[in-house]
PDB file of N, CA and C in Angstrom:
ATOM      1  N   UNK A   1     -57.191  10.698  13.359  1.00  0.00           N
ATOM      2  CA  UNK A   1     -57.322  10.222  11.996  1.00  0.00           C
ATOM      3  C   UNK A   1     -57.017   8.726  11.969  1.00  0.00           C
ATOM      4  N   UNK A   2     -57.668   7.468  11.228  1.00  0.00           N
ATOM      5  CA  UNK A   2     -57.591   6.377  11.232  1.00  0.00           C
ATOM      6  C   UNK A   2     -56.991   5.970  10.288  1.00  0.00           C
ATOM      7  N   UNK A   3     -56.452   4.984  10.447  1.00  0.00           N
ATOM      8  CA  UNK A   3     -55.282   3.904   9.105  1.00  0.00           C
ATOM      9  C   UNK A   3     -56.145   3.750   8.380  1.00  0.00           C
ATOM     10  N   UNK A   4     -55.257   3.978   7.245  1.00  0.00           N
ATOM     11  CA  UNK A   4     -55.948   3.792   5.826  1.00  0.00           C
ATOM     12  C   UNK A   4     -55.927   2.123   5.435  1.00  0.00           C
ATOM     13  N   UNK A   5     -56.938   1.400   5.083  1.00  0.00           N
ATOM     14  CA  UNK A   5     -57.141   0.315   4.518  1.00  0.00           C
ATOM     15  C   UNK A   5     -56.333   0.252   3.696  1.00  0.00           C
ATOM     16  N   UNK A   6     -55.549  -1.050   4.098  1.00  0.00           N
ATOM     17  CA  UNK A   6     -54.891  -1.982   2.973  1.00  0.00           C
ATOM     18  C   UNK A   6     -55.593  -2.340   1.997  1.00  0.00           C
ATOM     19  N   UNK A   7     -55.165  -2.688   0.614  1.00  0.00           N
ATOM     20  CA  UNK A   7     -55.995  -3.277  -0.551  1.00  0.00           C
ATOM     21  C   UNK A   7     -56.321  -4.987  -0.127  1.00  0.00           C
ATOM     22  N   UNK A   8     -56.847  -5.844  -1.113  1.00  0.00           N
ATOM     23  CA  UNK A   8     -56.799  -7.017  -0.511  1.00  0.00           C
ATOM     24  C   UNK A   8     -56.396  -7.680  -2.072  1.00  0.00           C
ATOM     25  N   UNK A   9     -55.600  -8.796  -2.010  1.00  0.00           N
ATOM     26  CA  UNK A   9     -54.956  -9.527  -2.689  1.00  0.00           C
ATOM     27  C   UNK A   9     -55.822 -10.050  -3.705  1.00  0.00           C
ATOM     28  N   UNK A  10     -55.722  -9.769  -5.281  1.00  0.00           N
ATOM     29  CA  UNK A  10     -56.596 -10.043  -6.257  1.00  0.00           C
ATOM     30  C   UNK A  10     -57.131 -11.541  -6.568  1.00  0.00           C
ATOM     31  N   UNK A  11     -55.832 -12.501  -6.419  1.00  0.00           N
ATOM     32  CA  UNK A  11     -56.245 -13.469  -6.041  1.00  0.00           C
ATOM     33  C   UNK A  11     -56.666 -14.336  -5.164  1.00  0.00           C
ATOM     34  N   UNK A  12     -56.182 -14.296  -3.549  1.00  0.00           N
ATOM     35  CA  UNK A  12     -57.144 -15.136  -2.657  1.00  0.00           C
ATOM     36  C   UNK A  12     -57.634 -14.115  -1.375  1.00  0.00           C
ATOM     37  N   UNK A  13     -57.685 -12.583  -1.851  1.00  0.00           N
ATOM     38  CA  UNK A  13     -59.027 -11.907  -1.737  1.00  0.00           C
ATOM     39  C   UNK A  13     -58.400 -11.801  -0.137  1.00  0.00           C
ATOM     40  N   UNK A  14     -57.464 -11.877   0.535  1.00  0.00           N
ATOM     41  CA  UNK A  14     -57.200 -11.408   2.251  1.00  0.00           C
ATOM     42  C   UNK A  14     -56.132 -10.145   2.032  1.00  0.00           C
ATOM     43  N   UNK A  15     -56.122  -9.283   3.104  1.00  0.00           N
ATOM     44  CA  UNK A  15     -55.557  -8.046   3.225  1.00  0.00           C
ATOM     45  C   UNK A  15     -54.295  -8.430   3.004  1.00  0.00           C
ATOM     46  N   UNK A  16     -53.767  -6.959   2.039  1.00  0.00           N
ATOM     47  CA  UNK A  16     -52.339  -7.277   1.630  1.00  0.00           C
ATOM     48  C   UNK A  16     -51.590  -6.277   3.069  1.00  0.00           C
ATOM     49  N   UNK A  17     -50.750  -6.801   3.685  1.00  0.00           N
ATOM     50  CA  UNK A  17     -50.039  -6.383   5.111  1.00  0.00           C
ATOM     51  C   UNK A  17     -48.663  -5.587   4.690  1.00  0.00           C
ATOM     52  N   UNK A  18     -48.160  -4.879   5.180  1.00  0.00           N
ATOM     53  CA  UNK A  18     -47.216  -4.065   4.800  1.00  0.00           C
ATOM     54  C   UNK A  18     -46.057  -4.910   5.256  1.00  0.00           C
ATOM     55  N   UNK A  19     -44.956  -4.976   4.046  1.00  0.00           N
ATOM     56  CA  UNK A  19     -43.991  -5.709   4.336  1.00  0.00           C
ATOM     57  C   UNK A  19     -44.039  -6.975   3.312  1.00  0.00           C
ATOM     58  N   UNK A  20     -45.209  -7.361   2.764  1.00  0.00           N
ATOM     59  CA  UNK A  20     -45.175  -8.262   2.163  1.00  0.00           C
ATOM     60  C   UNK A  20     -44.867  -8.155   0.595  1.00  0.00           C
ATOM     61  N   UNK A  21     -44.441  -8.882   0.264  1.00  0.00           N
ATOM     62  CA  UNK A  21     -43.764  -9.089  -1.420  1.00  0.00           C
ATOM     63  C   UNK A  21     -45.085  -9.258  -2.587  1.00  0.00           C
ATOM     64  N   UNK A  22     -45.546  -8.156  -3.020  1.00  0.00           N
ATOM     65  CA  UNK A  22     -46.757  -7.967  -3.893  1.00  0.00           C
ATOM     66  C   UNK A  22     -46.335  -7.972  -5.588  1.00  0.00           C
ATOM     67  N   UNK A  23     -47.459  -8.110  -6.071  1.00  0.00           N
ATOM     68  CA  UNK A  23     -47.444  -7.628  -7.609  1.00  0.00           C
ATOM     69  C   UNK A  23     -48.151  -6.964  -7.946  1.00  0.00           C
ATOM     70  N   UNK A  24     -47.882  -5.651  -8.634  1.00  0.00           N
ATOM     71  CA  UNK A  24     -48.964  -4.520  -9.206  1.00  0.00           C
ATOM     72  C   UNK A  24     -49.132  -5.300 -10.333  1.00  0.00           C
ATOM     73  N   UNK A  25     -50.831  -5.376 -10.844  1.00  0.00           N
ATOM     74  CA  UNK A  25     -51.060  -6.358 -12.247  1.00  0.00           C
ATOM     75  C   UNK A  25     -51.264  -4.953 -12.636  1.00  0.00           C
ATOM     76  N   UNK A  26     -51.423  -5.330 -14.548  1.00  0.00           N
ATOM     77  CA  UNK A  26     -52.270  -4.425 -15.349  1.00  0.00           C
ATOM     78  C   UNK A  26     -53.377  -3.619 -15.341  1.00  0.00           C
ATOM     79  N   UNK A  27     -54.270  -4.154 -14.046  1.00  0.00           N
ATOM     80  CA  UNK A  27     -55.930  -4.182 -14.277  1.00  0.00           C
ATOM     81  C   UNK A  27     -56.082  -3.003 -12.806  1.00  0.00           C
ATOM     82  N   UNK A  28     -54.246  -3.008 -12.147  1.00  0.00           N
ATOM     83  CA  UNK A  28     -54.875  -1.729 -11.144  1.00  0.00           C
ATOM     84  C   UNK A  28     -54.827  -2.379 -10.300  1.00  0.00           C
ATOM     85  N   UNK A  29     -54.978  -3.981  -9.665  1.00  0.00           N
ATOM     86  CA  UNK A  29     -55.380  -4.533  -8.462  1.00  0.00           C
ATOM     87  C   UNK A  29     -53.668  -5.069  -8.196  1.00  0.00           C
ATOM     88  N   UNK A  30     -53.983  -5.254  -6.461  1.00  0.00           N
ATOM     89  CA  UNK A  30     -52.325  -5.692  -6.296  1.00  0.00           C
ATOM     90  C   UNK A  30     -52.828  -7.518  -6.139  1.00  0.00           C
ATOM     91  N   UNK A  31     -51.837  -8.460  -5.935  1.00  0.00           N
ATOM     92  CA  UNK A  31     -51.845  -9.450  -5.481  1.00  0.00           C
ATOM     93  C   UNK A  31     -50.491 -10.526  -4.873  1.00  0.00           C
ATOM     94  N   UNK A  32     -50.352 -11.387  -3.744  1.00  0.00           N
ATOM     95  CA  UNK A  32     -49.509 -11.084  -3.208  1.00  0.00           C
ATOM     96  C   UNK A  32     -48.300 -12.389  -4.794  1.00  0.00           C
ATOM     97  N   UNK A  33     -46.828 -12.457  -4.273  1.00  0.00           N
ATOM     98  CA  UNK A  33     -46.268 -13.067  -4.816  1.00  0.00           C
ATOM     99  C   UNK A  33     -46.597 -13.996  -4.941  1.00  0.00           C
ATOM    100  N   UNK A  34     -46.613 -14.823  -3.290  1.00  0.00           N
ATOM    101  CA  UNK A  34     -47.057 -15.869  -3.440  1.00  0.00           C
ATOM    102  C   UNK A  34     -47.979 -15.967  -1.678  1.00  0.00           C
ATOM    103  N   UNK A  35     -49.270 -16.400  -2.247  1.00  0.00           N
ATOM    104  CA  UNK A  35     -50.669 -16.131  -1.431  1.00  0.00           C
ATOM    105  C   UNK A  35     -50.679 -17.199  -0.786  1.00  0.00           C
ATOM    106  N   UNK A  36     -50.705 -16.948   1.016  1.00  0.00           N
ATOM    107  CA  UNK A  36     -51.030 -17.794   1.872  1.00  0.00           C
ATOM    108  C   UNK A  36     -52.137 -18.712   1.815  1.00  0.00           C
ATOM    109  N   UNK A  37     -51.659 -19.718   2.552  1.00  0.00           N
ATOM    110  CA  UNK A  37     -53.522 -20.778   2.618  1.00  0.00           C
ATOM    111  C   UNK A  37     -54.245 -20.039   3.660  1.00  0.00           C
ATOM    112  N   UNK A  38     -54.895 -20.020   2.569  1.00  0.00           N
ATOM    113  CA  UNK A  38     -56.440 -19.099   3.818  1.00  0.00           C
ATOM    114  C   UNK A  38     -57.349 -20.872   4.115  1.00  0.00           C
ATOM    115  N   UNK A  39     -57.912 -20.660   4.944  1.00  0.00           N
ATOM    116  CA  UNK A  39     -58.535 -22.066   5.709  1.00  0.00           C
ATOM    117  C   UNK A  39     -60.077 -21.091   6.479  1.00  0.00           C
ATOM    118  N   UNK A  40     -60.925 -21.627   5.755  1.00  0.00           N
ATOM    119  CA  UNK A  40     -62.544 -21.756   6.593  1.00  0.00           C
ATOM    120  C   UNK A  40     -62.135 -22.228   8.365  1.00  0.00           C
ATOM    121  N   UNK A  41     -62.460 -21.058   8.772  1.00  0.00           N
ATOM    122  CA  UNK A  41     -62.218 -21.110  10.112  1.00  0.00           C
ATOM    123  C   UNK A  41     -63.389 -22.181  11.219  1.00  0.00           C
ATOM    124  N   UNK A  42     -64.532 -22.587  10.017  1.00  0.00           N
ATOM    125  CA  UNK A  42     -65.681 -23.420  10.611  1.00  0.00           C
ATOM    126  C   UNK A  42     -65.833 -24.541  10.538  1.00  0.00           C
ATOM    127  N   UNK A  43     -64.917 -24.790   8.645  1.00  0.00           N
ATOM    128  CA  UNK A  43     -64.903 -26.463   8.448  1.00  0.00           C
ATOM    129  C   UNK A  43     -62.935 -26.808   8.448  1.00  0.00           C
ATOM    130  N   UNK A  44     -62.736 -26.018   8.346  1.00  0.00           N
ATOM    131  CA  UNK A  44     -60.831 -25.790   8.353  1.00  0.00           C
ATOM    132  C   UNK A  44     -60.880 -26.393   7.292  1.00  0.00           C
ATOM    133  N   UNK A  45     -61.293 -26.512   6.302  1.00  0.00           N
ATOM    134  CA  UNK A  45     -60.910 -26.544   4.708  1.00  0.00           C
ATOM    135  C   UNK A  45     -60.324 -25.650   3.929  1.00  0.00           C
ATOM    136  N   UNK A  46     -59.557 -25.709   3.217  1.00  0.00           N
ATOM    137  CA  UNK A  46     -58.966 -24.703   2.632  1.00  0.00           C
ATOM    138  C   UNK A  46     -59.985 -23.426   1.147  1.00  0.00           C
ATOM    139  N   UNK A  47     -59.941 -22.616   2.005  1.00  0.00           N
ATOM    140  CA  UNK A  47     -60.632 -21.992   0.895  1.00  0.00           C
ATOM    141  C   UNK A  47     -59.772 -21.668  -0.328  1.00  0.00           C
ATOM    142  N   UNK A  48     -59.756 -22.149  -1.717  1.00  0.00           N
ATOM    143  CA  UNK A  48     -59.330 -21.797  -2.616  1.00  0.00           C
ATOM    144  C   UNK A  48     -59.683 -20.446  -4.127  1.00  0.00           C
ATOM    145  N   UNK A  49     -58.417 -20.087  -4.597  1.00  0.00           N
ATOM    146  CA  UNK A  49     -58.624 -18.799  -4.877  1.00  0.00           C
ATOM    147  C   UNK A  49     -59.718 -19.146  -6.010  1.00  0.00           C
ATOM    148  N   UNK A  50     -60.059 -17.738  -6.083  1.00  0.00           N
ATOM    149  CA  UNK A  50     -61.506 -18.176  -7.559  1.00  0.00           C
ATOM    150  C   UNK A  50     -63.400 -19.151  -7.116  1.00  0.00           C
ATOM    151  N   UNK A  51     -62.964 -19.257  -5.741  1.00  0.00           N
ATOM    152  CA  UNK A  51     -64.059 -20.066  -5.025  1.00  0.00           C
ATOM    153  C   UNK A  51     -65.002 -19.074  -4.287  1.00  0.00           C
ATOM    154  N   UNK A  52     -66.580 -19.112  -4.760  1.00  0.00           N
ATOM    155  CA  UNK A  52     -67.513 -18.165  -3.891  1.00  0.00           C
ATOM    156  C   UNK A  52     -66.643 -17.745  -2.278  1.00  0.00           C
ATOM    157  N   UNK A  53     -66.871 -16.737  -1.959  1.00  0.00           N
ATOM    158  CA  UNK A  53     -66.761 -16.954  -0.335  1.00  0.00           C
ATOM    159  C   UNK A  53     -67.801 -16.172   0.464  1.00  0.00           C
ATOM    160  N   UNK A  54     -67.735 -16.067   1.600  1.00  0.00           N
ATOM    161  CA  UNK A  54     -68.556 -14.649   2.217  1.00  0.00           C
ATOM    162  C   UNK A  54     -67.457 -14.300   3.950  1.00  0.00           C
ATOM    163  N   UNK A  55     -67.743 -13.250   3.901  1.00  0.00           N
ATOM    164  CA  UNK A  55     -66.787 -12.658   4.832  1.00  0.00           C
ATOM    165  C   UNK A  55     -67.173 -12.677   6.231  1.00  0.00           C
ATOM    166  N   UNK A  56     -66.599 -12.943   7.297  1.00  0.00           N
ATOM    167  CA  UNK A  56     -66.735 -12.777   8.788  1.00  0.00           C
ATOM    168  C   UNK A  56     -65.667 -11.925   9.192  1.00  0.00           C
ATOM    169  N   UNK A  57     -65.650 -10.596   9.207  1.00  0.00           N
ATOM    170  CA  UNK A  57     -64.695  -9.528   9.414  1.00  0.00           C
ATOM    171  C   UNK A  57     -63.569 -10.298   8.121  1.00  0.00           C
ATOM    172  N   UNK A  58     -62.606 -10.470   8.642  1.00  0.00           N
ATOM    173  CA  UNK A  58     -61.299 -10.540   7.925  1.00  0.00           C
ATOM    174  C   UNK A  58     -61.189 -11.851   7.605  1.00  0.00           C
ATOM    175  N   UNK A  59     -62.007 -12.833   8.523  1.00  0.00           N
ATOM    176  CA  UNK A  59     -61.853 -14.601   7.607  1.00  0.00           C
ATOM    177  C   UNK A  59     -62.859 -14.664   6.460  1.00  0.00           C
ATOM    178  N   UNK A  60     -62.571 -15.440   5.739  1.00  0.00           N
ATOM    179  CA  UNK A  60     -63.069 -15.815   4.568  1.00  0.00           C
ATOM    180  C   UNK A  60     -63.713 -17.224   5.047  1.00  0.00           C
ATOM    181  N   UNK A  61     -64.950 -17.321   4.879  1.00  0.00           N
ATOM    182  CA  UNK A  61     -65.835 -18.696   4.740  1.00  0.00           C
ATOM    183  C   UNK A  61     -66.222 -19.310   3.469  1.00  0.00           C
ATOM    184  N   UNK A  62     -66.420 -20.084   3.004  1.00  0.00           N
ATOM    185  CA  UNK A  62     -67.367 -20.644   2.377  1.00  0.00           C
ATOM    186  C   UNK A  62     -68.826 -20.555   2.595  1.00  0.00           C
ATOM    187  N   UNK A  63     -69.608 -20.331   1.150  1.00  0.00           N
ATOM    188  CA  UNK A  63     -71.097 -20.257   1.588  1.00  0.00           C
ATOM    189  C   UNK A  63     -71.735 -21.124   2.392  1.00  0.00           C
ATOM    190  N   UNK A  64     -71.274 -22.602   2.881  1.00  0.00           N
ATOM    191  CA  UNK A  64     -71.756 -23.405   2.746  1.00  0.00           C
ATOM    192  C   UNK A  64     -71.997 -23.141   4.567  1.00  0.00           C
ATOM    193  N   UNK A  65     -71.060 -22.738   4.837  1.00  0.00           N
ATOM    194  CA  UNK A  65     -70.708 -22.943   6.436  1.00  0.00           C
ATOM    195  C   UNK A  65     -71.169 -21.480   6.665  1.00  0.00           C
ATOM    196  N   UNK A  66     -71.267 -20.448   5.671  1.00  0.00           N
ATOM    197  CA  UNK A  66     -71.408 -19.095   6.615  1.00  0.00           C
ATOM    198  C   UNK A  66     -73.240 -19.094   6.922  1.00  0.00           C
ATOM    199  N   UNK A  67     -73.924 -20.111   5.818  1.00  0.00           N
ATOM    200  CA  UNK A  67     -74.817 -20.100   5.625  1.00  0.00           C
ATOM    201  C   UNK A  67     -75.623 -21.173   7.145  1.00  0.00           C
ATOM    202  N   UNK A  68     -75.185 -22.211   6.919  1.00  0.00           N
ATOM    203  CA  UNK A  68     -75.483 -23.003   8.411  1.00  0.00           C
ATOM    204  C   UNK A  68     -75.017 -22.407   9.303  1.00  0.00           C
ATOM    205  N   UNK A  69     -73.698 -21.437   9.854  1.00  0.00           N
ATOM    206  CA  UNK A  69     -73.648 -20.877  11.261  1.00  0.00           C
ATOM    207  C   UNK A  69     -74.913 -19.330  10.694  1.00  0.00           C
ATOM    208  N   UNK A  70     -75.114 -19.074  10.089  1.00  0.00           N
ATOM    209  CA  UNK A  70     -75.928 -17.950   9.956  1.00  0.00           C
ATOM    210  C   UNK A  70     -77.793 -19.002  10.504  1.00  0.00           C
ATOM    211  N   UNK A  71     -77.860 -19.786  10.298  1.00  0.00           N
ATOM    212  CA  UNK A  71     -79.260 -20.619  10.169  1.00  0.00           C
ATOM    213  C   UNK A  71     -78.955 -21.373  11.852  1.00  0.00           C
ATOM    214  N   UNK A  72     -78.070 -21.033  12.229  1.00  0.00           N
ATOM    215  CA  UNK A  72     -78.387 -21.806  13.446  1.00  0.00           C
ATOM    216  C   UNK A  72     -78.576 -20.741  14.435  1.00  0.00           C
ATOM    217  N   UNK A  73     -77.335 -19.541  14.020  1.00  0.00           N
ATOM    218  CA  UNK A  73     -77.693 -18.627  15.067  1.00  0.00           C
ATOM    219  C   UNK A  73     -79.159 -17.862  14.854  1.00  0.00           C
ATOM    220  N   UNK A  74     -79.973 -18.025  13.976  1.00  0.00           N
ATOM    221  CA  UNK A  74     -81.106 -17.618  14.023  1.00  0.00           C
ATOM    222  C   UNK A  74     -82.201 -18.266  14.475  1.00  0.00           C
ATOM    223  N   UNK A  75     -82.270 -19.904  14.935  1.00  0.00           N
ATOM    224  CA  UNK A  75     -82.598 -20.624  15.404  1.00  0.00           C
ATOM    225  C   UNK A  75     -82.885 -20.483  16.637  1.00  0.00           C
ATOM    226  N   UNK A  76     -81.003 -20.455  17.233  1.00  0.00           N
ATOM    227  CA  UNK A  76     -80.876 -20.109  18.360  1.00  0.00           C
ATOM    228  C   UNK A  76     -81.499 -18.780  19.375  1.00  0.00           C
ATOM    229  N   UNK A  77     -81.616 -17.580  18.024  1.00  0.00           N
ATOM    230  CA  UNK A  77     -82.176 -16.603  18.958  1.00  0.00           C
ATOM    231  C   UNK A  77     -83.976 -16.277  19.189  1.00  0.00           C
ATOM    232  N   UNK A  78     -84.430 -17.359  18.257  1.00  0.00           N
ATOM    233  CA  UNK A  78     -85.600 -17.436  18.111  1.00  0.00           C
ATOM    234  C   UNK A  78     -86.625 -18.319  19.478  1.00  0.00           C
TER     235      UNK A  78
END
């Protein structure tokens, strides 16, 4: 039987980890106390909460960069 998925933090949207200091809101969703800097692993900019993103497993990108490494590796395999 496999681990059950963690929820992910309402505001900057990365897995909430056991052990960490959360808030149950009103609306049902958890989010953490206080939410780490998540950083675009392509441009190392900080992705901020409330900002489009798109997912690479568990990092968070920006469209901007998931979209050019998505356009190159199709380039590349072409």
């Amino acid at each position: 039987m496999g681990e059950a998925e963690l929820p992910r933090c309402a505001v900057c949207r990365t897995s909430i980890t056991v052990g960490e200091a959360v808030v149950f809101r009103q609306d049902g969703r958890v989010q953490h106390t206080s939410c780490p800097k998540v950083v675009c692993p392509l441009c190392s900019r900080e992705v901020l909460p409330g900002t489009p993103i798109r997912r690479d497993g568990e990092a968070l990108l920006h469209p901007a960069c998931w979209s050019r490494r998505y356009r190159s590796a199709v380039r590349g395999s072409a």
